[in-house]
PDB file of N, CA and C in Angstrom:
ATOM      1  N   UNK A   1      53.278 -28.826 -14.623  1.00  0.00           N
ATOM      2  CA  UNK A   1      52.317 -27.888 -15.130  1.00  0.00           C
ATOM      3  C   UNK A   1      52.838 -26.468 -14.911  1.00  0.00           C
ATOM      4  N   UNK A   2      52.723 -25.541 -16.142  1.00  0.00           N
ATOM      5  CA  UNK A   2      53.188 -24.165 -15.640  1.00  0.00           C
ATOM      6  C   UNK A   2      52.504 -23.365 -15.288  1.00  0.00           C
ATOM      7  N   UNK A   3      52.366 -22.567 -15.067  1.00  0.00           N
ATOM      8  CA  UNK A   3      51.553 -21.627 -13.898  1.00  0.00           C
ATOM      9  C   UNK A   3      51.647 -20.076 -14.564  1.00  0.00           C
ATOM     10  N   UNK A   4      50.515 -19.587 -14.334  1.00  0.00           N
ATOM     11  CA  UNK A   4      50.743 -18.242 -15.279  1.00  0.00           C
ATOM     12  C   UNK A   4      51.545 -17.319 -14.736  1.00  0.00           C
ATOM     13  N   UNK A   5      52.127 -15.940 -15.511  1.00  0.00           N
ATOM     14  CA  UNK A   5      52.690 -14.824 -14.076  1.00  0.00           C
ATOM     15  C   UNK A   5      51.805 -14.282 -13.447  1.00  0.00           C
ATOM     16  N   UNK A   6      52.893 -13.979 -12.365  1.00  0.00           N
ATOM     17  CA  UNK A   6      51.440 -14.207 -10.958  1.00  0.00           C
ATOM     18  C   UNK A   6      50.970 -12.659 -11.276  1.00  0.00           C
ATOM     19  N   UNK A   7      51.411 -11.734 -11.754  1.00  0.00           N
ATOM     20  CA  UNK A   7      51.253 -10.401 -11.815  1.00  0.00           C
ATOM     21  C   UNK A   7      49.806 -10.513 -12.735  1.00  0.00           C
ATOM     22  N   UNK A   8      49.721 -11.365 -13.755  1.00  0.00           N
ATOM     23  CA  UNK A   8      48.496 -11.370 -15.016  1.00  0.00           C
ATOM     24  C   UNK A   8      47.878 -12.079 -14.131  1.00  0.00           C
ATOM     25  N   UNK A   9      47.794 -13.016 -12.767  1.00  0.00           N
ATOM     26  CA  UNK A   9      46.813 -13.950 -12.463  1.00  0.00           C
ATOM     27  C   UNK A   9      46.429 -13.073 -11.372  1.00  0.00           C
ATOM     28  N   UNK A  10      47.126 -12.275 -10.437  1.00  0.00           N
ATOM     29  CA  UNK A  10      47.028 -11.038  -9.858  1.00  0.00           C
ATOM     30  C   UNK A  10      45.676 -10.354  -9.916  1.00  0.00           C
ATOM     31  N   UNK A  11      46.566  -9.760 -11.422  1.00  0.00           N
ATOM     32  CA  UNK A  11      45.450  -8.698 -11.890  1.00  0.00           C
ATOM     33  C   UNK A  11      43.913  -9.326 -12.699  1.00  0.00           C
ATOM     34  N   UNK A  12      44.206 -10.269 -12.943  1.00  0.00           N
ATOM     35  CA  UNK A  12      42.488 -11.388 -13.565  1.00  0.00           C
ATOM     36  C   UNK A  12      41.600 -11.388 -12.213  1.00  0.00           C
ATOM     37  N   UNK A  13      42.531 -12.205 -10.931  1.00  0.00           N
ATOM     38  CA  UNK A  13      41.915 -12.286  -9.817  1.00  0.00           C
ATOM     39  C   UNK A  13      41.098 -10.705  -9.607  1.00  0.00           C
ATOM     40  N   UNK A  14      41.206  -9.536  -9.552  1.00  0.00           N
ATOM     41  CA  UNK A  14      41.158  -9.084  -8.744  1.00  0.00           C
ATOM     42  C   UNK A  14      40.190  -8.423  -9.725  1.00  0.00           C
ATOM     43  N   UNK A  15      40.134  -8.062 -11.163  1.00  0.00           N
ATOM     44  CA  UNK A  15      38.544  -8.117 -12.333  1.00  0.00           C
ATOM     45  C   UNK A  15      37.758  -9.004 -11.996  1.00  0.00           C
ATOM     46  N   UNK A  16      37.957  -9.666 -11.500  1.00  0.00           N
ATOM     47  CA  UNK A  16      36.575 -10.711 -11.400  1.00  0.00           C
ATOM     48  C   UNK A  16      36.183 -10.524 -10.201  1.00  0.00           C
ATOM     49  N   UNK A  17      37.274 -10.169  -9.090  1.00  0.00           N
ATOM     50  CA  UNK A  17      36.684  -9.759  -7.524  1.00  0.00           C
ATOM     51  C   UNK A  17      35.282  -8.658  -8.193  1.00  0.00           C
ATOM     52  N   UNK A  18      36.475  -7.326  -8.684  1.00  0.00           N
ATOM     53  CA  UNK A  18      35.210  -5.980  -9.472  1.00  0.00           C
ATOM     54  C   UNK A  18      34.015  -6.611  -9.560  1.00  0.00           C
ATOM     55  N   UNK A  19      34.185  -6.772 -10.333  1.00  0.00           N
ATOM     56  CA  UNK A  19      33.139  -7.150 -11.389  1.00  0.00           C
ATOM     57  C   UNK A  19      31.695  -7.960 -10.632  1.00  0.00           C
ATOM     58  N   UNK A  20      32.515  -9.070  -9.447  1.00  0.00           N
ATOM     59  CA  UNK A  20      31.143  -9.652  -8.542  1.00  0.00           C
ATOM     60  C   UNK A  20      31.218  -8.645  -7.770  1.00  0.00           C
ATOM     61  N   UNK A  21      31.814  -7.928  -7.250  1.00  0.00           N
ATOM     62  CA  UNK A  21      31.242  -6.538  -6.430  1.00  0.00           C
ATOM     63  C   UNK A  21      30.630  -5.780  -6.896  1.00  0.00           C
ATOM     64  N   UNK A  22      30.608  -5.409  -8.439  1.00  0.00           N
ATOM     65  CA  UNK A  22      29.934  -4.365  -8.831  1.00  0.00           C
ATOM     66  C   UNK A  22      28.158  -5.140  -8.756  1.00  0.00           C
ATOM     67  N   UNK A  23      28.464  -6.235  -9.380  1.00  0.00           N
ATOM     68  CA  UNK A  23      27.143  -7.035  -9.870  1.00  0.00           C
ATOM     69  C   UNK A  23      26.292  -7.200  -8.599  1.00  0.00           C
ATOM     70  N   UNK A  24      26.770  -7.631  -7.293  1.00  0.00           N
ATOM     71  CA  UNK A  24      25.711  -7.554  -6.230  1.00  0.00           C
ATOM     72  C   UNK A  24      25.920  -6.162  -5.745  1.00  0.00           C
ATOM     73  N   UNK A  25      26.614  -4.793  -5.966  1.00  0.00           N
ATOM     74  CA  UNK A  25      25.938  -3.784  -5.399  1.00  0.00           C
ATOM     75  C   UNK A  25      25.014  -3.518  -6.379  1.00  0.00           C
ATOM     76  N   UNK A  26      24.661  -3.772  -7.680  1.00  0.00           N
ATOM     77  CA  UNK A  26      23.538  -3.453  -8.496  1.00  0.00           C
ATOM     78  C   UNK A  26      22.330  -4.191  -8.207  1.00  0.00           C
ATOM     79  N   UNK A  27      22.661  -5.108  -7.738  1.00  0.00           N
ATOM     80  CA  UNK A  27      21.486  -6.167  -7.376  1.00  0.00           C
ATOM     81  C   UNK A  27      20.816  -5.223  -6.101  1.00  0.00           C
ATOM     82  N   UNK A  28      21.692  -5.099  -4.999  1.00  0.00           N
ATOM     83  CA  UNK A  28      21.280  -4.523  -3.902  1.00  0.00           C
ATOM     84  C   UNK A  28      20.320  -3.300  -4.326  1.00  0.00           C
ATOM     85  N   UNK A  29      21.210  -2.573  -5.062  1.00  0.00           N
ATOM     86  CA  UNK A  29      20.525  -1.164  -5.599  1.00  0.00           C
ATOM     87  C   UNK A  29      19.642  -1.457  -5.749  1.00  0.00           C
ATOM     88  N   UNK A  30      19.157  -2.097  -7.329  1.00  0.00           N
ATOM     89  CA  UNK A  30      17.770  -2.202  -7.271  1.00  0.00           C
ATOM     90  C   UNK A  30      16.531  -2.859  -6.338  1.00  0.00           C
ATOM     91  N   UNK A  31      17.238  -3.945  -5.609  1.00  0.00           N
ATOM     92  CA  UNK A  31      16.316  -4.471  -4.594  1.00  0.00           C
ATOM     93  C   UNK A  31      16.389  -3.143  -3.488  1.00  0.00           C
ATOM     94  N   UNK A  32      16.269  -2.424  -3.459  1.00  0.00           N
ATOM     95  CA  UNK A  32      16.517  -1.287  -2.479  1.00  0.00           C
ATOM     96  C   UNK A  32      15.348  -0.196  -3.097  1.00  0.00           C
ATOM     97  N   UNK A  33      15.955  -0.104  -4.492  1.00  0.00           N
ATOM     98  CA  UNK A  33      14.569   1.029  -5.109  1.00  0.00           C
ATOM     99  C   UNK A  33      13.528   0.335  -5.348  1.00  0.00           C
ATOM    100  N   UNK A  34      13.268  -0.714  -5.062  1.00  0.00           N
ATOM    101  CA  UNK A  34      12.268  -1.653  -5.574  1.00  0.00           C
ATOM    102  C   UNK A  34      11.265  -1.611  -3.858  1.00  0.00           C
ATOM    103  N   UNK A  35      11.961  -0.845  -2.800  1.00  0.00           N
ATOM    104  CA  UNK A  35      10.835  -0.413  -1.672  1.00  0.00           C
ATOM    105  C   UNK A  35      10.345   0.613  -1.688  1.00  0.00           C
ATOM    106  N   UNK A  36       9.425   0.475  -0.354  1.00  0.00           N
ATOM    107  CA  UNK A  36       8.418   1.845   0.193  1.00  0.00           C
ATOM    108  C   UNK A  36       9.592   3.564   0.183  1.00  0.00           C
ATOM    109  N   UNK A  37       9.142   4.186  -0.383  1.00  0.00           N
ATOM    110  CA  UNK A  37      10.145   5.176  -0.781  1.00  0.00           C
ATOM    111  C   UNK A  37      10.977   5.887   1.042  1.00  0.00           C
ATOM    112  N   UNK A  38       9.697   5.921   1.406  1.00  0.00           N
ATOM    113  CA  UNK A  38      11.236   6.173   3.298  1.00  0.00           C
ATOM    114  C   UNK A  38      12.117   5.479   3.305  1.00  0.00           C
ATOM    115  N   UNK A  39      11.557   3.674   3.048  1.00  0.00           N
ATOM    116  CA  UNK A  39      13.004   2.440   3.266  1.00  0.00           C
ATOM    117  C   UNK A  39      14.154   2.655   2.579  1.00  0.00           C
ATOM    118  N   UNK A  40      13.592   3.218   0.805  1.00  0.00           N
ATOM    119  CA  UNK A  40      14.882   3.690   0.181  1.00  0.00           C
ATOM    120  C   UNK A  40      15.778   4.758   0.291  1.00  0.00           C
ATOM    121  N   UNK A  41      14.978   5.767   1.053  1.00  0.00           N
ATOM    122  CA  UNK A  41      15.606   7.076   1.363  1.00  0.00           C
ATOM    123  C   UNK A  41      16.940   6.776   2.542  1.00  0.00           C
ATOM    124  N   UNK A  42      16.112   5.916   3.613  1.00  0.00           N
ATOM    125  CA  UNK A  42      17.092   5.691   4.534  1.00  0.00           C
ATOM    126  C   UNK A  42      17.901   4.758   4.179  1.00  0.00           C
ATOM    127  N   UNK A  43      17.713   4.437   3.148  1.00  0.00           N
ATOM    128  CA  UNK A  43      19.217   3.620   2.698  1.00  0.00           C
ATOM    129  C   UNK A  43      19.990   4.018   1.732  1.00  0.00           C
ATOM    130  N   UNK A  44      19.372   5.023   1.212  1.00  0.00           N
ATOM    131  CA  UNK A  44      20.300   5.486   0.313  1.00  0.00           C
ATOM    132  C   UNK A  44      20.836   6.727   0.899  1.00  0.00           C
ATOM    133  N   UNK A  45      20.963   6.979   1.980  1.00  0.00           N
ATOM    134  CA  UNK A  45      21.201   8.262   2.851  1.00  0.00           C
ATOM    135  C   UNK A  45      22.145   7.193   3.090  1.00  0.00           C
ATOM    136  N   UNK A  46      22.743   5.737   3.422  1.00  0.00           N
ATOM    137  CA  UNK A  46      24.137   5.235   3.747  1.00  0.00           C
ATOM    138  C   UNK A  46      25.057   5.304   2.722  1.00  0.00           C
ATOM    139  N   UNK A  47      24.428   5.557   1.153  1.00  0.00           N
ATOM    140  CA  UNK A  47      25.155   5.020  -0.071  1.00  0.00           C
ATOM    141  C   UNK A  47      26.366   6.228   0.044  1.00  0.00           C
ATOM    142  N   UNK A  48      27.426   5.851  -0.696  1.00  0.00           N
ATOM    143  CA  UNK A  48      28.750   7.275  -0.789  1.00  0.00           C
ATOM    144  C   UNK A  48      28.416   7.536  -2.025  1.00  0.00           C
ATOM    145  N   UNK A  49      28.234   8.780  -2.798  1.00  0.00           N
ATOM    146  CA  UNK A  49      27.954   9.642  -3.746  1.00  0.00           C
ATOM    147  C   UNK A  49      28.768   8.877  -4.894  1.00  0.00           C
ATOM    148  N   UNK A  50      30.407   7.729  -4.723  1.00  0.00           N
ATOM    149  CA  UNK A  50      30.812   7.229  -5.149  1.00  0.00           C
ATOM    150  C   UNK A  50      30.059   6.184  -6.138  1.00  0.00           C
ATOM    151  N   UNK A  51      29.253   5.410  -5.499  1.00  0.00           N
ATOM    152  CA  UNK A  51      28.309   4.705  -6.391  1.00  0.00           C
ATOM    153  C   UNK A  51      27.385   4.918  -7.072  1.00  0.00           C
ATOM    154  N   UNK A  52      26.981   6.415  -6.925  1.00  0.00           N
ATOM    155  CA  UNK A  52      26.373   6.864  -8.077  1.00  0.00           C
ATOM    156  C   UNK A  52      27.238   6.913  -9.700  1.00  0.00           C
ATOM    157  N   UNK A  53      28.310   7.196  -9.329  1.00  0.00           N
ATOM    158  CA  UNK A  53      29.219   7.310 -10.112  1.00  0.00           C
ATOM    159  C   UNK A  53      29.374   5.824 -10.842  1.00  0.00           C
ATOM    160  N   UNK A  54      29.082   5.226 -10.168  1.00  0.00           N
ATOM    161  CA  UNK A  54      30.447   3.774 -10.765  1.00  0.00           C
ATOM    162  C   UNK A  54      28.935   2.847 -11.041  1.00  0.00           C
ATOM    163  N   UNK A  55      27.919   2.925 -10.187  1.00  0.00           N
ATOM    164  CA  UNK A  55      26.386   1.928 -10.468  1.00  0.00           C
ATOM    165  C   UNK A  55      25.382   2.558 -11.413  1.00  0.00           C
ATOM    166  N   UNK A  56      24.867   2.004 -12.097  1.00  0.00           N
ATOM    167  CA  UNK A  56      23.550   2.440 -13.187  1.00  0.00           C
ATOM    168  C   UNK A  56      22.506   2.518 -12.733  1.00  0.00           C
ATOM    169  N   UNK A  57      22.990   4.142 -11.769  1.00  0.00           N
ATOM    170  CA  UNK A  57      21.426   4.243 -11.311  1.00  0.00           C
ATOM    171  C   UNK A  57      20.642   4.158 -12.282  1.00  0.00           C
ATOM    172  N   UNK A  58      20.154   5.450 -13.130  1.00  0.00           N
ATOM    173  CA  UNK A  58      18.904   5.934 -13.816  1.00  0.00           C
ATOM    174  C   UNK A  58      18.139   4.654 -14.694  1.00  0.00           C
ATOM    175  N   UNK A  59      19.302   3.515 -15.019  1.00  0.00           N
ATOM    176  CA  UNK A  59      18.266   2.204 -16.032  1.00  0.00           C
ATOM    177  C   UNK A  59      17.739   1.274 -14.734  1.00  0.00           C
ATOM    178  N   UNK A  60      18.113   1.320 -13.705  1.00  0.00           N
ATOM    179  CA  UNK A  60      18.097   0.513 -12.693  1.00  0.00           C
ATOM    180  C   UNK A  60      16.746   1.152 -12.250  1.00  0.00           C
ATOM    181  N   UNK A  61      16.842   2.530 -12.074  1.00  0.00           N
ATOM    182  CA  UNK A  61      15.214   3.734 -11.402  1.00  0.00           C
ATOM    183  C   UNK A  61      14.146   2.943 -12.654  1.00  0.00           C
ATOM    184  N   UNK A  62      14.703   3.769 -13.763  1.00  0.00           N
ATOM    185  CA  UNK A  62      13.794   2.967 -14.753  1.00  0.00           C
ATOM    186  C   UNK A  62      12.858   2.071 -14.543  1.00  0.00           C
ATOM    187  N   UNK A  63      13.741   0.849 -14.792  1.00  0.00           N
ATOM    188  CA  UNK A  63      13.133  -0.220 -14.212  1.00  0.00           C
ATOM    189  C   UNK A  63      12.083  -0.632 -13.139  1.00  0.00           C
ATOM    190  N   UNK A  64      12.761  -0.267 -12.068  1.00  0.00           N
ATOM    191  CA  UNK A  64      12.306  -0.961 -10.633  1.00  0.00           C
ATOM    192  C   UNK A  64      11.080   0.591 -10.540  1.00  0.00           C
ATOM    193  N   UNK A  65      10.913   1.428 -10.996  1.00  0.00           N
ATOM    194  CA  UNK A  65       9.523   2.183 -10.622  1.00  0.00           C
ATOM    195  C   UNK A  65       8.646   2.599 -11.973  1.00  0.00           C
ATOM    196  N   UNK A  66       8.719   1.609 -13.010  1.00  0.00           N
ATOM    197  CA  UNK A  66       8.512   1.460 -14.020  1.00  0.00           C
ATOM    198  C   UNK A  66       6.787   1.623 -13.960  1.00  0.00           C
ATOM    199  N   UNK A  67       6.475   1.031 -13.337  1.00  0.00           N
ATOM    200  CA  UNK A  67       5.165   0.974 -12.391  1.00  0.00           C
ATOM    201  C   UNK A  67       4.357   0.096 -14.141  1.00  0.00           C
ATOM    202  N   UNK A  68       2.772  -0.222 -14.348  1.00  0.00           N
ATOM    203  CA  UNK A  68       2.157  -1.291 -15.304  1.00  0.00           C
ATOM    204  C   UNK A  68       1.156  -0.040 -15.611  1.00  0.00           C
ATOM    205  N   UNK A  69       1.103   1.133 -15.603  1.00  0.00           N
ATOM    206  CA  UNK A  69       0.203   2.161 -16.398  1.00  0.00           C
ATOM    207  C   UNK A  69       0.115   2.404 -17.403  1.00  0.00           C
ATOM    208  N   UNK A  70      -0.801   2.431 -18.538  1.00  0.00           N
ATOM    209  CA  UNK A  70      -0.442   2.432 -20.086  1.00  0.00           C
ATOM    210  C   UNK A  70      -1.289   4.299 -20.133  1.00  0.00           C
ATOM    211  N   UNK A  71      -1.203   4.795 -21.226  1.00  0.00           N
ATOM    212  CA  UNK A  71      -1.948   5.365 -21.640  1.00  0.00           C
ATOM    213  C   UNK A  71      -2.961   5.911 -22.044  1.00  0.00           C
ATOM    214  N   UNK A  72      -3.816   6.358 -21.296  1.00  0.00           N
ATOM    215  CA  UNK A  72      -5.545   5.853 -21.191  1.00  0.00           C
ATOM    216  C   UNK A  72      -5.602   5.465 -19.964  1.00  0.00           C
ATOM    217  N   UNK A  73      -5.416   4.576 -19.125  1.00  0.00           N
ATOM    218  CA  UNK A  73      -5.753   3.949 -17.733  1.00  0.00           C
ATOM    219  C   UNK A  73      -5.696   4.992 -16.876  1.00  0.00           C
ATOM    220  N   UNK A  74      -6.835   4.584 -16.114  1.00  0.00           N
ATOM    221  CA  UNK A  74      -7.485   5.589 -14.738  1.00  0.00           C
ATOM    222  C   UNK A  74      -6.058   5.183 -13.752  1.00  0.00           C
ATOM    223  N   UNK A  75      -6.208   6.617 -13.139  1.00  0.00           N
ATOM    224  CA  UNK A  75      -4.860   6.823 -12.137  1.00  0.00           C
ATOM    225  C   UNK A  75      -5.595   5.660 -10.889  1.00  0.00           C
ATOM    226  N   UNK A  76      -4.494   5.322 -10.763  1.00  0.00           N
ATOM    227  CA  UNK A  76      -5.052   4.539  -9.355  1.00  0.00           C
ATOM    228  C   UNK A  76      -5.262   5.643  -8.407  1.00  0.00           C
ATOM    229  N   UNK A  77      -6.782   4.888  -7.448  1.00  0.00           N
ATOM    230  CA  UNK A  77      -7.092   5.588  -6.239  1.00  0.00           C
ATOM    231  C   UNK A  77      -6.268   5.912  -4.981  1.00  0.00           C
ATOM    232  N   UNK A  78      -6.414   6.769  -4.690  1.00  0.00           N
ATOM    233  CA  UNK A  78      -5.674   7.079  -3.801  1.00  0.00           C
ATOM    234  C   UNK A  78      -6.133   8.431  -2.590  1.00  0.00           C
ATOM    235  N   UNK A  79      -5.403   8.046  -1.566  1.00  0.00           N
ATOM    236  CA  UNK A  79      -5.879   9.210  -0.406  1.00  0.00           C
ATOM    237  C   UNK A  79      -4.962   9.901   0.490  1.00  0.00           C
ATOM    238  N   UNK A  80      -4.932  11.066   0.585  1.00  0.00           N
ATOM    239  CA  UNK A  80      -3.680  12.022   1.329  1.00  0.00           C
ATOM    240  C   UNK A  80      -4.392  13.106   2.316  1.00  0.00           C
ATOM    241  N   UNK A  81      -3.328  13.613   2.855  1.00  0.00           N
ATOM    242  CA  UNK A  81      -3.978  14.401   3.677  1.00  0.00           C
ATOM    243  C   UNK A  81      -3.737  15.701   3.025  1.00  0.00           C
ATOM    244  N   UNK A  82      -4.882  16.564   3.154  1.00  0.00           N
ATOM    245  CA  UNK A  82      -4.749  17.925   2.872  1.00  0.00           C
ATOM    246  C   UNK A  82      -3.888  18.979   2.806  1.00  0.00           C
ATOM    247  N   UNK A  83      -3.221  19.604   2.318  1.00  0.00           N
ATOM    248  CA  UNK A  83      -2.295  20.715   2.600  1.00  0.00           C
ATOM    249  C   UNK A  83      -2.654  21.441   3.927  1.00  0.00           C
ATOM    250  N   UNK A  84      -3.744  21.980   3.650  1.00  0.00           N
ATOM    251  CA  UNK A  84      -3.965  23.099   4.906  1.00  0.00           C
ATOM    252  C   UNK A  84      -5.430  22.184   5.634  1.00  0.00           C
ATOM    253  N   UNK A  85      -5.518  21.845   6.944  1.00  0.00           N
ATOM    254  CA  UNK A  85      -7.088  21.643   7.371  1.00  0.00           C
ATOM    255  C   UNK A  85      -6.878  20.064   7.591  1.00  0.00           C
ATOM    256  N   UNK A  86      -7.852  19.200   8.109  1.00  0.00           N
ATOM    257  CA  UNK A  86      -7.601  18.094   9.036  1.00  0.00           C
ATOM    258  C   UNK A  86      -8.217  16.895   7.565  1.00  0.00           C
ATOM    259  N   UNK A  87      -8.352  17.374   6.948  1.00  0.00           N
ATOM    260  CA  UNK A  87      -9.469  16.639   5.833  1.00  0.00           C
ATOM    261  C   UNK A  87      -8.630  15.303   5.143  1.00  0.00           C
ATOM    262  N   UNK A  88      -8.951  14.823   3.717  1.00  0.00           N
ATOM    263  CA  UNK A  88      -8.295  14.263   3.690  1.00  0.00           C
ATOM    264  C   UNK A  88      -8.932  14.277   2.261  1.00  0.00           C
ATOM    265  N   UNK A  89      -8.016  13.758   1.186  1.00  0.00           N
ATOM    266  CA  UNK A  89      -8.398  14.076  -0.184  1.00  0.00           C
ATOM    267  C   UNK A  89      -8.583  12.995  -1.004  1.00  0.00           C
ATOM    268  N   UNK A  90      -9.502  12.177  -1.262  1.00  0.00           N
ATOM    269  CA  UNK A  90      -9.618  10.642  -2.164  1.00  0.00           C
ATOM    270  C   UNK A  90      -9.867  10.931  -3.676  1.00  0.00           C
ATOM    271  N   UNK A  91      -8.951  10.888  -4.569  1.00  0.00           N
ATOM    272  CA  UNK A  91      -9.137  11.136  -5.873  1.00  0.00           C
ATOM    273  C   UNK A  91     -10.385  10.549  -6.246  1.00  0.00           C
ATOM    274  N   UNK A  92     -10.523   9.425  -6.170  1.00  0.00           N
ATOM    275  CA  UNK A  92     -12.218   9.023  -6.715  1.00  0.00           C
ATOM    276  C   UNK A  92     -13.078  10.036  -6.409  1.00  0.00           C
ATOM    277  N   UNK A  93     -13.506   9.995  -5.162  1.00  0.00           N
ATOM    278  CA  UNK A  93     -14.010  10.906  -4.687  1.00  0.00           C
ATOM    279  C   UNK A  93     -14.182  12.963  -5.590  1.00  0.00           C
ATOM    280  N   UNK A  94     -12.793  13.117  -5.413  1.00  0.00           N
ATOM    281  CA  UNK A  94     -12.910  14.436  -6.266  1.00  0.00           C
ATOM    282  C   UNK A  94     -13.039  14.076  -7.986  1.00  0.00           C
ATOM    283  N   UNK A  95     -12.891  13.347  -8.630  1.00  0.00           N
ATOM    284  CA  UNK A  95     -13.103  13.206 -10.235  1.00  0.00           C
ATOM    285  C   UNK A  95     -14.469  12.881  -9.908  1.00  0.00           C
ATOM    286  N   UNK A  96     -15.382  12.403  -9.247  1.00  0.00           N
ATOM    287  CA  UNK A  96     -17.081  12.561  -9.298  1.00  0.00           C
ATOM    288  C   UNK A  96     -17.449  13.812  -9.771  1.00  0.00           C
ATOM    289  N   UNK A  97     -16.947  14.872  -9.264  1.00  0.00           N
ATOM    290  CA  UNK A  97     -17.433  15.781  -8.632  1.00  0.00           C
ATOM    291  C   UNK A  97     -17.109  16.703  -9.534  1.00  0.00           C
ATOM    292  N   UNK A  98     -15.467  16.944 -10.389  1.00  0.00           N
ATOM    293  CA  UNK A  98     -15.296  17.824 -11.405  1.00  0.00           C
ATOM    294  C   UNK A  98     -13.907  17.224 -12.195  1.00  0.00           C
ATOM    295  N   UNK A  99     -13.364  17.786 -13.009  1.00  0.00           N
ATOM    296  CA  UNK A  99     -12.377  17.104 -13.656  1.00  0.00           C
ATOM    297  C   UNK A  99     -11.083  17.305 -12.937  1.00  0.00           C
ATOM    298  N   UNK A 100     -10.147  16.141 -12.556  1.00  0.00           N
ATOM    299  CA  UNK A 100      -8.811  16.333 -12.075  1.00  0.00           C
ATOM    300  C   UNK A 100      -7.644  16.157 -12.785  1.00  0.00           C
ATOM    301  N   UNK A 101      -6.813  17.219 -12.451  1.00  0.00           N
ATOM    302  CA  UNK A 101      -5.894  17.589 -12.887  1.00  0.00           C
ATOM    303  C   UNK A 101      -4.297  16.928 -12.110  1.00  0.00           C
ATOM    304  N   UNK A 102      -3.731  15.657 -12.326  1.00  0.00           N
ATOM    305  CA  UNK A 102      -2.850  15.301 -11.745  1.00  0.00           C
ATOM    306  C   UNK A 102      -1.171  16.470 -11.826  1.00  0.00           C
ATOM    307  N   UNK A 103      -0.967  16.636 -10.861  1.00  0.00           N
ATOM    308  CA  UNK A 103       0.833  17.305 -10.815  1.00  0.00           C
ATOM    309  C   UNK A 103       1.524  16.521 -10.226  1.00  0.00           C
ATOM    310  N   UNK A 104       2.744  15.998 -10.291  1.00  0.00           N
ATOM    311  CA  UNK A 104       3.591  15.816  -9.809  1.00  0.00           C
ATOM    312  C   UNK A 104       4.863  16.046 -10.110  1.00  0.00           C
ATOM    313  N   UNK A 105       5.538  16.437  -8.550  1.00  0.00           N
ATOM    314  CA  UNK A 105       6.627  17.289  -8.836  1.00  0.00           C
ATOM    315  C   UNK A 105       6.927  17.748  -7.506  1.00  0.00           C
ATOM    316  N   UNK A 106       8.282  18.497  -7.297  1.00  0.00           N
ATOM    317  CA  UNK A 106       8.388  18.989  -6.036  1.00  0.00           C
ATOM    318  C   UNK A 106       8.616  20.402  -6.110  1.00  0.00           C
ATOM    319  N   UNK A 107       8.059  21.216  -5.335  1.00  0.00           N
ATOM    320  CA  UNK A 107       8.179  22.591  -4.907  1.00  0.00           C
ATOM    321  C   UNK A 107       9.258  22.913  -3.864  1.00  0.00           C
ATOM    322  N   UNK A 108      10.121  22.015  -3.460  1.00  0.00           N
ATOM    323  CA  UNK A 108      11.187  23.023  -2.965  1.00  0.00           C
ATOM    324  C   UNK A 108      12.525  23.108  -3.131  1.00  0.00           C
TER     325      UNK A 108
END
């Protein structure tokens, strides 16, 4: 039986190594953005700036925080603490009371 050159079986071997490396760091990725946003922070504070480069973040973000909200549907409830003062802010609560205005975004 002949045997291929080892240089072409070499270089096949070592695309297909890629290629399952790339495929479970994408897996990881998204099972990673797919947590509580601190868990992902502190893990993506290990990632090298390299895999941004070479992994699909933004269809992968897409995806995994895609979240099931259509157009029309009430914001889910929710509760935070106040900017200034010990209080605490329950959207239900304030849309009783007058019309709310959702922002999101970061200020710094």
């Amino acid at each position: 039986m002949r045997r291929g050159h080892p240089v072409l079986r070499i270089a096949l071997t070592c695309a297909v190594v890629c290629i399952l490396l790339w495929g479970v760091a994408t897996t990881a990725l998204y099972a990673a953005m797919r947590q509580p946003p601190e868990t992902f922070g502190r893990i993506m504070s290990h990632v090298p700036n390299l895999a941004m480069m070479v992994l699909p973040f933004k269809p992968l973000w897409m995806s995994a925080r895609a979240g099931h909200l259509q157009v029309g549907d009430r914001a889910p409830d929710f509760t935070l603490p106040a900017l200034h003062g010990d209080r605490s802010v329950t959207l239900s609560n304030e849309y009783r009371q007058k019309p709310v205005v959702l922002v999101f975004g970061s200020y710094t």
